[in-house]
Protein backbone atom coordinates (compact mmCIF):
# COMPACT_ATOMS: atom_id res chain seq x y z
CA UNK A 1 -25.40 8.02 30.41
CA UNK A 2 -24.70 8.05 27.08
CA UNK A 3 -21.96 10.13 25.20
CA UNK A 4 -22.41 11.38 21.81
CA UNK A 5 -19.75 10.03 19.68
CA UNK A 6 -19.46 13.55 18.05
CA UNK A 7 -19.64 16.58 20.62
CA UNK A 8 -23.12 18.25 20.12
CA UNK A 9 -23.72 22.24 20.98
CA UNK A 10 -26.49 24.40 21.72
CA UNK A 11 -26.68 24.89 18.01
CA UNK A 12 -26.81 21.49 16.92
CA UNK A 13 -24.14 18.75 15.73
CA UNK A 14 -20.76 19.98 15.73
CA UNK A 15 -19.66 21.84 12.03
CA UNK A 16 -16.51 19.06 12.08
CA UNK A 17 -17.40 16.44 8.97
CA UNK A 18 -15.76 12.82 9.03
CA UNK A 19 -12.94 12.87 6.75
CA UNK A 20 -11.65 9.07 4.69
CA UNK A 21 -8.53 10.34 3.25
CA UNK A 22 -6.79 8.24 6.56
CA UNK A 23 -8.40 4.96 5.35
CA UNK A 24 -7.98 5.89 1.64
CA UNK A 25 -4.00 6.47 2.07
CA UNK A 26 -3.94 2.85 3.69
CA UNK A 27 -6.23 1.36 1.26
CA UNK A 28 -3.87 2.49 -1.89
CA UNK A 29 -0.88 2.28 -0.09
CA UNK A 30 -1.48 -1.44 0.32
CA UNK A 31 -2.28 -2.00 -3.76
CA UNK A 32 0.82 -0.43 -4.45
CA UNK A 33 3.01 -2.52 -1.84
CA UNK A 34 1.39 -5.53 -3.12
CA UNK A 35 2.09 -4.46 -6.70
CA UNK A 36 5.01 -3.38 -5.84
CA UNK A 37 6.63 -7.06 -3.91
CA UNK A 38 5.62 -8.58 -6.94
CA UNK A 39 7.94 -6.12 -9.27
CA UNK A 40 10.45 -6.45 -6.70
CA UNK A 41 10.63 -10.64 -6.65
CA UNK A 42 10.51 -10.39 -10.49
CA UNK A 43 13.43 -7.75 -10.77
CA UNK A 44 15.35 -10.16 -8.33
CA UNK A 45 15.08 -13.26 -10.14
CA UNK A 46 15.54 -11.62 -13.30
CA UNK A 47 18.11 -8.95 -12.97
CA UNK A 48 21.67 -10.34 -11.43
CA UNK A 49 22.62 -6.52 -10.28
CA UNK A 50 19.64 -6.32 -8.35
CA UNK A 51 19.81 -10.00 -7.53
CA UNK A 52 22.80 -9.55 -5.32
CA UNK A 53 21.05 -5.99 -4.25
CA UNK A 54 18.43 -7.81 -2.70
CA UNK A 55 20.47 -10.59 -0.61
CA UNK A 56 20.47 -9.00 2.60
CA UNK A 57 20.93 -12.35 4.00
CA UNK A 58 22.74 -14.83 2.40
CA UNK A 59 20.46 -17.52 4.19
CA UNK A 60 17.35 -16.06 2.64
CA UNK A 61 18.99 -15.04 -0.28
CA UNK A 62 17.29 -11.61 -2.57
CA UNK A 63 13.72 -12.94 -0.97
CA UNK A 64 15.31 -10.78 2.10
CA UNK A 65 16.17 -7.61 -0.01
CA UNK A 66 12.63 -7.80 -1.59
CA UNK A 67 10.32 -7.43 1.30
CA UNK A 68 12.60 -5.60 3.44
CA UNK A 69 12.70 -3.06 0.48
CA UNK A 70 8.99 -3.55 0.06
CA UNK A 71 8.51 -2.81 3.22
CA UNK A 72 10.02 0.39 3.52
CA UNK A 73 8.42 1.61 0.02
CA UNK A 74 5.24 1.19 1.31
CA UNK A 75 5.44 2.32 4.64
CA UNK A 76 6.66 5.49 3.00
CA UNK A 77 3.73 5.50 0.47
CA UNK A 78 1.40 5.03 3.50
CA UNK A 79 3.07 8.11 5.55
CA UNK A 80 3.36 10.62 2.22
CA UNK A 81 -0.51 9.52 1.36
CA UNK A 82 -1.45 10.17 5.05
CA UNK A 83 -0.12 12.76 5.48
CA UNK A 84 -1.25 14.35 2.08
CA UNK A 85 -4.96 12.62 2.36
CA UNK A 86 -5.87 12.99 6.28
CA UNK A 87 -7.69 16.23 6.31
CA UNK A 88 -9.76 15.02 3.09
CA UNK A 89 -12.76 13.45 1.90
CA UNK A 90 -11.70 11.14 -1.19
CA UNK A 91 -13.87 9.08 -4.13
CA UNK A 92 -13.41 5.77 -2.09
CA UNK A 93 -14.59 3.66 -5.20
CA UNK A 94 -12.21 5.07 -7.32
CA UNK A 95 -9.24 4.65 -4.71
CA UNK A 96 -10.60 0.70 -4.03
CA UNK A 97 -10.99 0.00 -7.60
CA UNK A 98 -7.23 0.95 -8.57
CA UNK A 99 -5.93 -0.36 -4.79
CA UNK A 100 -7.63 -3.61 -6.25
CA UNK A 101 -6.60 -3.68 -9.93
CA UNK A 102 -2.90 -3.17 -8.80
CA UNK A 103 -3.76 -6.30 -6.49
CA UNK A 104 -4.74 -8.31 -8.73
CA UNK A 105 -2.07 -7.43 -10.99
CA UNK A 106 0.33 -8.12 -8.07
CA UNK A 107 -1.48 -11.73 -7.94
CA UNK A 108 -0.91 -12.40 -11.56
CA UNK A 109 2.72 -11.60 -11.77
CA UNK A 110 3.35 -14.01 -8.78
CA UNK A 111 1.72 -16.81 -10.52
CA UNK A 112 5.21 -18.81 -12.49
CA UNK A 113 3.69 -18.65 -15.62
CA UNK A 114 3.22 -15.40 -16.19
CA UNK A 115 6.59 -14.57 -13.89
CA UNK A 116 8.86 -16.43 -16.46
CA UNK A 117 7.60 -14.08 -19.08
CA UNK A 118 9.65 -11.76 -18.12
C-alpha cells in the first residue's frame, strides 16, 4: 500500500503548504560563507593584526584562523536564517541569484591577480 507523502482527510489534501525558507537559509548562507573565506584570506594576508589573529596554528599559519572563523560565521548565518526563514515561502530566484553573485565574487577575489589588489 501506498502512503501519501502529505496526510490526506475526508476533506481533501491537508491545508499545510510546503514551505523553502529551510533550503533558502542554506542556499544564502553558503554565498555569504564563500564570500565571506575569501574576505577573510584577503584580510589575513593583508592586515598583520589580523594576520597573527588568524594563526590558530602556527603549522598552518592564519589559513587556520580563516576557515575556522569562516566556519563559525556561517554556521551562525545558516542557524539565524533558519531559524528566521523556516516557516516561510521565499523568491528562490532572487535568493540564488545573490547566493551566486556573492560566489562568484568569492571566486574572483581568490584568483592572485585580483587578490594583490588589495
Amino acid at each position: 500500500m501506498r502512503t501519501p507523502a502529505h496526510p490526506v482527510s475526508a476533506a481533501g489534501p491537508a491545508s499545510a503548504t510546503l514551505t523553502n525558507g529551510a533550503g533558502a537559509a542554506a542556499i544564502l548562507a553558503a554565498g555569504i560563507g564563500a564570500f565571506l573565506l575569501a574576505v577573510f584570506a584577503i584580510v589575513g594576508d593583508k592586515v598583520a593584526a589580523m594576520t597573527k589573529f588568524f594563526i590558530f596554528s602556527k603549522t598552518t599559519g592564519p589559513l587556520s584562523g580563516v576557515t575556522t572563523c569562516t566556519i563559525v560565521v556561517w554556521l551562525v548565518v545558516w542557524a539565524v536564517l533558519h531559524v528566521r526563514w523556516r516557516k516561510q515561502t521565499l523568491a528562490l530566484a532572487r535568493i540564488n541569484t545573490v547566493a551566486f553573485v556573492l560566489l562568484a565574487l568569492s571566486l574572483l577575489l581568490t584568483f592572485p591577480p585580483i587578490a594583490d589588489l588589495f
